[in-house]
Protein backbone atom coordinates (compact mmCIF):
# COMPACT_ATOMS: atom_id res chain seq x y z
CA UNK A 1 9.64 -101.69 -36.52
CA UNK A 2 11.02 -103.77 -39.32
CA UNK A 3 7.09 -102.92 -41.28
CA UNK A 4 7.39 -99.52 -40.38
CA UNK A 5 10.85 -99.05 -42.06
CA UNK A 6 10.05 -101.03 -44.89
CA UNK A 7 6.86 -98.79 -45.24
CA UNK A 8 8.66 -95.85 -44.82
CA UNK A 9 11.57 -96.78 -47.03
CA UNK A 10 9.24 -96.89 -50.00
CA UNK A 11 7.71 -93.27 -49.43
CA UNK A 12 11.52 -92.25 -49.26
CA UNK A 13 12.23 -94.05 -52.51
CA UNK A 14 10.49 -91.28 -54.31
CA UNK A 15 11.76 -88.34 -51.81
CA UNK A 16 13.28 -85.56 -54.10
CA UNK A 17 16.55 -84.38 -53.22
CA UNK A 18 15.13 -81.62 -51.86
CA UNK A 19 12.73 -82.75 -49.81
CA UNK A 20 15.80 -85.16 -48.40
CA UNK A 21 18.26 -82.07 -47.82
CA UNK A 22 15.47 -80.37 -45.83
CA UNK A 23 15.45 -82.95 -43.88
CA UNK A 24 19.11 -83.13 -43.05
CA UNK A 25 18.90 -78.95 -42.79
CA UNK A 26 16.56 -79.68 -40.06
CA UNK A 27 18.38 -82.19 -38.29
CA UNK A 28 21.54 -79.88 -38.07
CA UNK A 29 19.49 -77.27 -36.85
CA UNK A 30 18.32 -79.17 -34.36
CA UNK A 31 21.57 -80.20 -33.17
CA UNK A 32 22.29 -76.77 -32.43
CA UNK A 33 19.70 -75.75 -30.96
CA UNK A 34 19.38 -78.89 -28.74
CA UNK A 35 22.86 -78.86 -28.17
CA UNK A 36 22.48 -78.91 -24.26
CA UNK A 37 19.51 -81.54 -24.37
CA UNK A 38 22.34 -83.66 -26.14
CA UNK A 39 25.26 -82.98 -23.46
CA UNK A 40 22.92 -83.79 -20.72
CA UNK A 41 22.35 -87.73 -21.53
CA UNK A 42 26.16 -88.18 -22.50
CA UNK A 43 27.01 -86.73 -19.71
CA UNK A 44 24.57 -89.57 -17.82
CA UNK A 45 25.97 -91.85 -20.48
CA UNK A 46 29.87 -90.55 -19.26
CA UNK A 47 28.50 -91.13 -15.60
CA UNK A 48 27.81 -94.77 -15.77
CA UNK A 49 31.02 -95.49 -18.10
CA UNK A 50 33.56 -94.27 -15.18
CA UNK A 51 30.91 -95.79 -12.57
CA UNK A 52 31.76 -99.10 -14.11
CA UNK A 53 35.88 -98.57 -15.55
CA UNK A 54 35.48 -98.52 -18.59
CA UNK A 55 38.90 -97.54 -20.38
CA UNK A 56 39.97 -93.89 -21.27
CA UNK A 57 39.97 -94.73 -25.09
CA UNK A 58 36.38 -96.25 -24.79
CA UNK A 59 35.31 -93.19 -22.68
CA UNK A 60 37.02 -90.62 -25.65
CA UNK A 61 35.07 -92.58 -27.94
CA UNK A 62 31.57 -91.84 -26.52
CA UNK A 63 32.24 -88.46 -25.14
CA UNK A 64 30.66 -85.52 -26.58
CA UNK A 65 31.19 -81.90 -26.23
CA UNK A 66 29.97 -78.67 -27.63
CA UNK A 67 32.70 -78.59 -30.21
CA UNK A 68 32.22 -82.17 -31.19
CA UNK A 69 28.19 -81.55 -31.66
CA UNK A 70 28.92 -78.39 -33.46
CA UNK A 71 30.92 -80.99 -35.90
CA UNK A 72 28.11 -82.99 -36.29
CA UNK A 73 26.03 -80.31 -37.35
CA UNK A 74 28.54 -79.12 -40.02
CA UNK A 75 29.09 -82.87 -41.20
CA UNK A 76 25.12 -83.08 -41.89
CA UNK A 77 25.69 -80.38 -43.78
CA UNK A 78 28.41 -81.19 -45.42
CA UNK A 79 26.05 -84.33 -46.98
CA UNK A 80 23.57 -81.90 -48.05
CA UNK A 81 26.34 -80.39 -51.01
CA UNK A 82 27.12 -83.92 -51.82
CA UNK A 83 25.32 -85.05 -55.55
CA UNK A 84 22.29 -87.77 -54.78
CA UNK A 85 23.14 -91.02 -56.22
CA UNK A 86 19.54 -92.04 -56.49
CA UNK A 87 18.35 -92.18 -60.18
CA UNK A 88 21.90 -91.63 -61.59
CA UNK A 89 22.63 -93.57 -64.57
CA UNK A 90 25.84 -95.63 -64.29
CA UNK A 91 25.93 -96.72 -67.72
CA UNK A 92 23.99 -96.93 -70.90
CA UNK A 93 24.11 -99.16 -73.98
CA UNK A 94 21.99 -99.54 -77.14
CA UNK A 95 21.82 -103.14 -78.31
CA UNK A 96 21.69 -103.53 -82.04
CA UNK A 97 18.49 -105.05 -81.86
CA UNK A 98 17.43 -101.50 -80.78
CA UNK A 99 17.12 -101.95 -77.11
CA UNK A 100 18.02 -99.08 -74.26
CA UNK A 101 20.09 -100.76 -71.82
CA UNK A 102 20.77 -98.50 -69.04
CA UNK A 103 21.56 -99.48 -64.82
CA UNK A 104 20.60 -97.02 -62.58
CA UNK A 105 21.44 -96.52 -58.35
CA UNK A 106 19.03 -97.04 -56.24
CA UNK A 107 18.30 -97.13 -52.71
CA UNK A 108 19.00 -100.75 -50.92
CA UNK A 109 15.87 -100.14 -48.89
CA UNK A 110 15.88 -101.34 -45.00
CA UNK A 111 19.48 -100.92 -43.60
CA UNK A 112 20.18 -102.50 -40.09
CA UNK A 113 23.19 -101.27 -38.64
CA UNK A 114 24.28 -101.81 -35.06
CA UNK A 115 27.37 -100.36 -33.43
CA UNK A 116 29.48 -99.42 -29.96
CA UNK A 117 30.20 -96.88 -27.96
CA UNK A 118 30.20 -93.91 -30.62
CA UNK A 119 27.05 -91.51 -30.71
CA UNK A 120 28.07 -89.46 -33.37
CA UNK A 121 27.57 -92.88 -35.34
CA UNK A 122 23.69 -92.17 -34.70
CA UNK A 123 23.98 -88.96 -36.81
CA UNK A 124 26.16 -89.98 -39.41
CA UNK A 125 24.23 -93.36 -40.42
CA UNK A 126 21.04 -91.34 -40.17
CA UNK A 127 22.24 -88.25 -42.41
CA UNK A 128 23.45 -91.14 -45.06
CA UNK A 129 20.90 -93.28 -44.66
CA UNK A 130 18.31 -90.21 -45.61
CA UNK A 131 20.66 -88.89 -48.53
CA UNK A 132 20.58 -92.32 -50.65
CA UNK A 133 16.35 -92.53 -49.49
CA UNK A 134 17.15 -95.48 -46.96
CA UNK A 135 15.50 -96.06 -44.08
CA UNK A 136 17.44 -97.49 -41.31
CA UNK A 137 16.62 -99.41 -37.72
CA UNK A 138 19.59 -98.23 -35.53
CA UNK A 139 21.20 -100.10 -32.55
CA UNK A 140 23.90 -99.18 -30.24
CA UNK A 141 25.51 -100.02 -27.36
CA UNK A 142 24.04 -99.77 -23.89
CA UNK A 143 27.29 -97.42 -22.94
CA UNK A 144 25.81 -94.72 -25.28
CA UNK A 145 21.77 -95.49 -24.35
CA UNK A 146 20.82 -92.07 -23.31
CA UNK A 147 23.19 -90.14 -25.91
CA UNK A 148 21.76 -91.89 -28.84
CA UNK A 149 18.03 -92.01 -27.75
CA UNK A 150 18.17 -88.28 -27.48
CA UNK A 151 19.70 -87.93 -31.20
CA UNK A 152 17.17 -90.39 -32.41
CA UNK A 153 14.43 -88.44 -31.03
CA UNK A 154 16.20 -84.69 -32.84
CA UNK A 155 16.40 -87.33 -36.28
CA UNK A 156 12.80 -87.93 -35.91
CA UNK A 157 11.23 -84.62 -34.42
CA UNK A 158 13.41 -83.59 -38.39
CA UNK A 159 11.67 -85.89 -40.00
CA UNK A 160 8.49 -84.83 -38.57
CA UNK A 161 9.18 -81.13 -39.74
CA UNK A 162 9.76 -81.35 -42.92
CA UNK A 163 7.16 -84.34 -43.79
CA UNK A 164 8.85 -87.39 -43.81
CA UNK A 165 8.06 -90.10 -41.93
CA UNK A 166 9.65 -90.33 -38.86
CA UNK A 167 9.79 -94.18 -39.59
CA UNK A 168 12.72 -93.82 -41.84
CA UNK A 169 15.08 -93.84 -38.89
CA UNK A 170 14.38 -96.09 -35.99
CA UNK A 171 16.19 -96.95 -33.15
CA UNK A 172 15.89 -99.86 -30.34
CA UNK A 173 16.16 -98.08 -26.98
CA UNK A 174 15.56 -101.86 -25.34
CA UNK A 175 18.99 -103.01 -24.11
CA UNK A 176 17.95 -106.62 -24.50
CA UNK A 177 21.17 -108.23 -26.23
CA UNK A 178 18.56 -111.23 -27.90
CA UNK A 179 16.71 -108.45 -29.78
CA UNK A 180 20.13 -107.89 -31.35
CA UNK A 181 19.62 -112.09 -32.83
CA UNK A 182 16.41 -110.73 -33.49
CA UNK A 183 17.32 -107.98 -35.85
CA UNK A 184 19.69 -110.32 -37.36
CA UNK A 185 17.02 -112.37 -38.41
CA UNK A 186 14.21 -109.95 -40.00
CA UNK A 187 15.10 -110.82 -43.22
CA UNK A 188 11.40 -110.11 -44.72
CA UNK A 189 12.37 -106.68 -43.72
CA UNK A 190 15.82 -105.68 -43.61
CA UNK A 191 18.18 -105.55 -46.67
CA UNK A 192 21.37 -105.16 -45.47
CA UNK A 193 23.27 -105.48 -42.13
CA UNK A 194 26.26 -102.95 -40.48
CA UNK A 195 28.16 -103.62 -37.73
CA UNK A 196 30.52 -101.12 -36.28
CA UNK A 197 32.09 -102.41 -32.91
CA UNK A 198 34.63 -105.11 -32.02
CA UNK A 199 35.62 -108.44 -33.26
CA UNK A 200 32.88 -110.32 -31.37
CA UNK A 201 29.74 -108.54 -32.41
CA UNK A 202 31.24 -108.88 -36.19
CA UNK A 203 31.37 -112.96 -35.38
CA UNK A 204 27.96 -112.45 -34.09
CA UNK A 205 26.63 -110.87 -37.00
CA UNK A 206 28.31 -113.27 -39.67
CA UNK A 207 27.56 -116.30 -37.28
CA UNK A 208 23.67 -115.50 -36.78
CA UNK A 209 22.60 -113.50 -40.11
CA UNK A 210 19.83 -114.24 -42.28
CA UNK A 211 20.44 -111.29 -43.97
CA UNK A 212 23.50 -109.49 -46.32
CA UNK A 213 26.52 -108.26 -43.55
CA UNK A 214 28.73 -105.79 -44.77
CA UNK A 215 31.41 -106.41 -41.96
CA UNK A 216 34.63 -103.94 -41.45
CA UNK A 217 35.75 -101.36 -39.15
CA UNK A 218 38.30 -103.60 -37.20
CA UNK A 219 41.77 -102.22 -37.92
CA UNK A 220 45.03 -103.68 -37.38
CA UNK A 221 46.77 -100.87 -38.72
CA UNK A 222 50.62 -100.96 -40.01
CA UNK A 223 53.31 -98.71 -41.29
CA UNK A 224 56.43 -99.54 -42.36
CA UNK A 225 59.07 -97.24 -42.38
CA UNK A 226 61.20 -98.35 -45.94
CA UNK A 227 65.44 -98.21 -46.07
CA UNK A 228 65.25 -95.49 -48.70
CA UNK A 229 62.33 -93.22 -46.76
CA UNK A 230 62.51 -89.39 -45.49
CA UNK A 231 63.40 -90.28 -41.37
CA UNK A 232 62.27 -86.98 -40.02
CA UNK A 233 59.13 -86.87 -41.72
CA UNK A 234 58.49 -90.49 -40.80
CA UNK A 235 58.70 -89.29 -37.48
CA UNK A 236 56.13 -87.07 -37.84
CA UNK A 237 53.79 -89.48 -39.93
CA UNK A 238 54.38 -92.20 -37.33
CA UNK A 239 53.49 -89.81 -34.30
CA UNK A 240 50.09 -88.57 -36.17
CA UNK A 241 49.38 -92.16 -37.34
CA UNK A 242 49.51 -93.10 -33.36
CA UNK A 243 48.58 -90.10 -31.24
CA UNK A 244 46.29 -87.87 -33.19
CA UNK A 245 43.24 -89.89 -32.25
CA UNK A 246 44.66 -93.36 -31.00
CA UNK A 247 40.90 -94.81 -29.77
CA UNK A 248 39.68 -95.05 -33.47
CA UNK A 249 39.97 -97.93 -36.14
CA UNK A 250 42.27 -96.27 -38.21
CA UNK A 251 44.87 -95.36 -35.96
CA UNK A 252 48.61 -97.05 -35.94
CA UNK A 253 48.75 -100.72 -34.46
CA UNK A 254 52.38 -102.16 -35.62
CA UNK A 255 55.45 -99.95 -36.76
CA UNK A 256 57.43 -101.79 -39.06
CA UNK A 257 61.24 -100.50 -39.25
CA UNK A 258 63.81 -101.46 -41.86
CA UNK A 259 66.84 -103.23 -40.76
CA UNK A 260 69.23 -100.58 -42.29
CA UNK A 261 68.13 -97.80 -40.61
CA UNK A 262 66.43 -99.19 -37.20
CA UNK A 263 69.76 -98.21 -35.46
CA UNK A 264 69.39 -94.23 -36.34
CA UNK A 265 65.06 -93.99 -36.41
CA UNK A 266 64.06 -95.90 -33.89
CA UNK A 267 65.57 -93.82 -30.92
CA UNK A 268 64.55 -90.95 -32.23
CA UNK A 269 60.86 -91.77 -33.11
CA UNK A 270 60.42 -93.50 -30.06
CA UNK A 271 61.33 -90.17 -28.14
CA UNK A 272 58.71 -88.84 -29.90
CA UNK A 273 56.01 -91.02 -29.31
CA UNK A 274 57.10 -91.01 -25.54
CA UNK A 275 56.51 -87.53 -24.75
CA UNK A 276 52.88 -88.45 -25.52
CA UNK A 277 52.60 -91.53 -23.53
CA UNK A 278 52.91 -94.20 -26.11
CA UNK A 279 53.68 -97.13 -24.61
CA UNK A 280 56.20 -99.64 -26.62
CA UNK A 281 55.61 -103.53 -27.43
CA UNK A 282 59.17 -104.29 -28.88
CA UNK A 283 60.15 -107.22 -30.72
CA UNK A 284 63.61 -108.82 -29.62
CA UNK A 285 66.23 -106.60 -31.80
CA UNK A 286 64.29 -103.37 -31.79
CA UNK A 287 64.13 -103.71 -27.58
CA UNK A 288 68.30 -104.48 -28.32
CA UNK A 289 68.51 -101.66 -30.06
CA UNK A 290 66.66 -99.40 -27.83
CA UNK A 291 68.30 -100.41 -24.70
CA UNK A 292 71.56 -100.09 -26.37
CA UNK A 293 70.58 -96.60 -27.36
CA UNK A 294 68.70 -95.05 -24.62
CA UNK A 295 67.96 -97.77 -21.85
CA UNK A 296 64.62 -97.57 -20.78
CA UNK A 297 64.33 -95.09 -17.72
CA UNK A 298 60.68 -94.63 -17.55
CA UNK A 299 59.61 -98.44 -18.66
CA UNK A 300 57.50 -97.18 -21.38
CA UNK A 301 59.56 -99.71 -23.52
CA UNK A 302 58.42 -103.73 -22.96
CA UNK A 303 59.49 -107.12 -24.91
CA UNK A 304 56.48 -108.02 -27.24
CA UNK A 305 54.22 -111.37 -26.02
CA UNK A 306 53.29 -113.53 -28.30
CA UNK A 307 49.99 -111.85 -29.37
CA UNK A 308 50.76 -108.19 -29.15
CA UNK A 309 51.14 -108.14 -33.08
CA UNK A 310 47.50 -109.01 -33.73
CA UNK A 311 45.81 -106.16 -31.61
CA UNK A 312 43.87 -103.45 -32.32
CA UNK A 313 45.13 -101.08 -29.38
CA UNK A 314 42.64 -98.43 -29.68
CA UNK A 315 45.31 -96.79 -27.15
CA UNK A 316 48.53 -95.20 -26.74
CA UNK A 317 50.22 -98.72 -27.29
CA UNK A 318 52.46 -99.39 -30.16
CA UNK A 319 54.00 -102.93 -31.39
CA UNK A 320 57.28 -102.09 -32.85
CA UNK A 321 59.17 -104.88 -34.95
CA UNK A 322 62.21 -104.82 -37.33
CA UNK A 323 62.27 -106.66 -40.45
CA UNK A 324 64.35 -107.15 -43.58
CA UNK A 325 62.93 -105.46 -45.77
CA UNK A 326 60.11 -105.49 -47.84
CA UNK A 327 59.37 -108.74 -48.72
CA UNK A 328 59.01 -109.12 -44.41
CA UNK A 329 57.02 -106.50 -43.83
CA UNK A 330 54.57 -107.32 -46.60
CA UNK A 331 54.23 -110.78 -45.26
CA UNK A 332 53.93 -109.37 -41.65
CA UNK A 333 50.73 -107.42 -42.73
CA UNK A 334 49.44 -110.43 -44.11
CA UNK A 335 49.77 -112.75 -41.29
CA UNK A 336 48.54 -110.17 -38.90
CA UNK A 337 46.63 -107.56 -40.41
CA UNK A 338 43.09 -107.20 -40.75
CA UNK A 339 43.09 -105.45 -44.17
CA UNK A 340 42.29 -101.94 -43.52
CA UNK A 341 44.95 -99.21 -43.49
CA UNK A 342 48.53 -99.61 -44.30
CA UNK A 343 51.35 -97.42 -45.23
CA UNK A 344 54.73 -97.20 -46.70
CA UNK A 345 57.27 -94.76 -46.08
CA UNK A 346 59.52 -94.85 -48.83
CA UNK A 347 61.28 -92.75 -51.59
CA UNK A 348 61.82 -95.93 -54.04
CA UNK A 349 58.74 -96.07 -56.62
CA UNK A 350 59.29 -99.63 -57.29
CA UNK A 351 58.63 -100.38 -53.16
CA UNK A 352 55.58 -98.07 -52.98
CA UNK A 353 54.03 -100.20 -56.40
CA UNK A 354 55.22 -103.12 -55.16
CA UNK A 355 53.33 -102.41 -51.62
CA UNK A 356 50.25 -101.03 -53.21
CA UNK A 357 49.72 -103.85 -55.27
CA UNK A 358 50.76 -106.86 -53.03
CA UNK A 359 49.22 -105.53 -49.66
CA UNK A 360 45.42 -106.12 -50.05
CA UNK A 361 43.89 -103.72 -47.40
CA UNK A 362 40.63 -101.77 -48.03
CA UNK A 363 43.17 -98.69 -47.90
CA UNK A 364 46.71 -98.30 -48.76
CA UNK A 365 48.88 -95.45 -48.47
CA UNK A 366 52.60 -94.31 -49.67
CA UNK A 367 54.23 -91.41 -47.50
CA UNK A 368 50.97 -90.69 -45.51
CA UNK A 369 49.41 -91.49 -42.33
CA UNK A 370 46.89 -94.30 -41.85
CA UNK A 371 44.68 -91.51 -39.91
CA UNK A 372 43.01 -90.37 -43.22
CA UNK A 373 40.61 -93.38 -43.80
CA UNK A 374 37.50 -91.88 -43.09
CA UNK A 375 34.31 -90.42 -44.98
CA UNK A 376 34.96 -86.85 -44.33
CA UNK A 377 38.54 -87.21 -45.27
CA UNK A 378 37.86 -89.00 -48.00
CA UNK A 379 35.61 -86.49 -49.56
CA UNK A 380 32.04 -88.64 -49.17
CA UNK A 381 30.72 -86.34 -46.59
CA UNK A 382 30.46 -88.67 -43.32
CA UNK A 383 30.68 -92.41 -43.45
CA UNK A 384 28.49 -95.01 -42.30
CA UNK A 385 31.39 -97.83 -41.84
CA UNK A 386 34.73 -98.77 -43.20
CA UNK A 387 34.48 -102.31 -44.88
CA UNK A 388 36.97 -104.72 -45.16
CA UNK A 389 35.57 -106.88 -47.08
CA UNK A 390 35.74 -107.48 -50.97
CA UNK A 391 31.94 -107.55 -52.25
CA UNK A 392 29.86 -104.59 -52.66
CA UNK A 393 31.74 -101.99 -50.69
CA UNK A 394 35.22 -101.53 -49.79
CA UNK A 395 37.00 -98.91 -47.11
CA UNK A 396 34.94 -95.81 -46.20
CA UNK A 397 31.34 -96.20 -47.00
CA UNK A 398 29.72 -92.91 -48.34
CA UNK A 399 26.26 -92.16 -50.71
CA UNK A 400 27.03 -94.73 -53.50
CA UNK A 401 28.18 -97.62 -51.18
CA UNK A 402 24.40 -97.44 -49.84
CA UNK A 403 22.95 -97.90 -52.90
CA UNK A 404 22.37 -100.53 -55.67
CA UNK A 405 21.06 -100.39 -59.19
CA UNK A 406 18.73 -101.80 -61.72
CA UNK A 407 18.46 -102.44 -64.69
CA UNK A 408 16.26 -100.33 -66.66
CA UNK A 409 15.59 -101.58 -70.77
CA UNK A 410 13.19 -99.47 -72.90
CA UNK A 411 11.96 -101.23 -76.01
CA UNK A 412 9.83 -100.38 -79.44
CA UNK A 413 7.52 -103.28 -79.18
CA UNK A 414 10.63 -105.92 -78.97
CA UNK A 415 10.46 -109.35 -78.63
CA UNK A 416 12.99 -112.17 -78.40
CA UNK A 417 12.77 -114.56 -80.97
């Protein structure tokens, strides 16, 4: 496989936009017209998850529907209006000795990217991949098997169509977890690596790697609600933050509340999130000052333990803490976040600079919800991951964050003396 992509990764390099936007035209077609082949293995897929337990948020996470393959279709589409990076000029210089200095994108060549639970992840990586003339060897989770064979085969019958080979996107239908090592090693082969899952199979990745990781995706998200911010539309922010879509990376983790208003907001936002089943992990004096307030009748409201400040939830679950101000809260998202969305609800300038330039996440947001980290949102079209880290690529990971450059220097017969 790892040949066969980096064969077909150099017949892409030279793929004209055109030729690359047929192909994604074809692969949205396909999705729609293959719409019920699609439903059928996640519905197998959706069998085996409740078979086994798996939880509700994991289950939203891998569950298609007609609307939600529709939305794939339109986001392949959506790529094909995006501008190709490939063989865009970044910069260019002329030396005074005369020489054209000029760095140009260009594809990275072999991506491996393996990921959980999420099939759409199969069509977005592909539809990227293609774009920035990548070729890619895909590997998800066994929970999503029959879902993501099926796309795989609707990438490659695409491919097929329109002339391409259907080696630029692979995928490894063997559920073997060593072939995962395996992958990890093909360094001869593979230029860059992609996980998209939990904290483990990032460890795995970084642990076992012969080859670049771009690792990311793992969100302990935070907002903190500021003395001087507007209450009822932190309310509002705080409930879409949470509830909107609480099984994804960028959805609210910690609510941070200050001091000076915690007896008027948090009553009223914890209504709120309780007619949608949020469930509340309270530090000490925000449980005092909800029990003073309201009692807890229902006992959606529970003290905090010890670790509940450094999960990603991925559920209706909310850690809820009170702090001084904003020198606390800052230090609170650095001692427990994971550098990836965080927001500040304030109406003081100084305290939204101050936060955007001390708080060193991928993402960070004044009087917004964390919800909007993603591709699509973002404007890139879809996303292959959101990275966390500081080389390369940071946050959302669209067209340009897939490629790399050279350097290109034209000469008149010049030598270096």
């Amino acid at each position: 496989m790892g040949r066969r992509a980096r064969a077909a990764a150099r017949t892409l390099a030279s793929a004209s936009t055109r030729k690359k936007n047929g192909a994604l035209t074809a692969i949205a077609d396909l999705l729609e017209t293959r719409s019920a082949d699609v439903l059928r293995e996640n519905k197998i897929d959706l069998d085996k998850a409740r078979a086994k337990g798996l939880k509700d948020a994991l289950i939203d996470r891998l569950a298609l529907s007609d609307e939600r393959v529709a939305a794939l279709a339109r986001d392949t589409r959506s790529v094909i209006s995006l501008p190709d990076p490939v063989g865009r000029d970044i910069e260019s210089r002329v030396l005074e000795n005369g020489l054209r200095i000029t760095k140009r994108r260009t594809p990275i060549g072999v991506l491996g990217v393996i990921y959980e639970a999420r099939p759409n992840v199969t069509i977005d990586i592909a539809t990227l991949s293609l774009k920035t003339s990548n070729a890619v060897i895909l590997r998800g989770g066994s929970e999503t098997l029959h879902s993501n064979v099926v796309l795989a085969e609707i990438i490659s019958d695409a491919l097929e169509k329109v002339g391409l080979s259907r080696d630029a996107v692979q995928y490894i239908a063997d559920t073997d977890r060593s072939l995962v090592t395996e992958l990890l090693k093909m360094d001869e082969y593979v230029d860059m690596i992609i996980p998209r899952g939990g904290q483990a199979l990032h460890d795995l990745c970084r642990r076992e790697s012969t080859i670049p990781v771009i690792t990311g995706g793992i969100g302990i998200c935070h907002i903190f609600v500021d003395q001087s911010a507007d209450l009822q539309r932190a309310i509002d922010i705080v409930e879409n933050a949470k509830v909107q879509r609480p099984s994804v990376c960028n959805a609210l983790d910690t609510l941070l509340v200050h001091r000076s208003v915690a007896n008027s907001f948090l009553p009223e936002v914890v209504q709120r999130l309780e007619k949608s089943g949020v469930e509340i992990r309270a530090d000490g004096e925000s449980l005092s000052i909800l029990s003073r307030s309201r009692g807890d009748a229902n006992g959606r409201i529970v003290p905090a333990g010890p670790d509940d400040f450094d999960q990603e939830w991925l559920a209706l679950i909310l850690g809820l803490r009170v702090v001084d101000g904003l020198d606390e809260a800052i230090d609170h998202i650095r001692n427990h976040g994971t550098e990836h969305s965080d927001s500040i609800l304030t109406k003081d300038l100084a305290n939204a600079e101050r936060f955007v330039s001390e708080v060193n996440s991928a993402a960070v947001y004044v009087n917004a919800s964390t919800r909007f980290t993603d591709g699509g949102q973002f404007g890139l079209g879809a996303e292959v991951a959101v990275s966390t880290q500081k080389l390369h690529a940071r946050g959302p990971m669209g067209l340009e964050e897939l490629t790399t450059y050279k350097w290109v220097v034209v000469g008149d017969g010049h030598i270096r003396e």
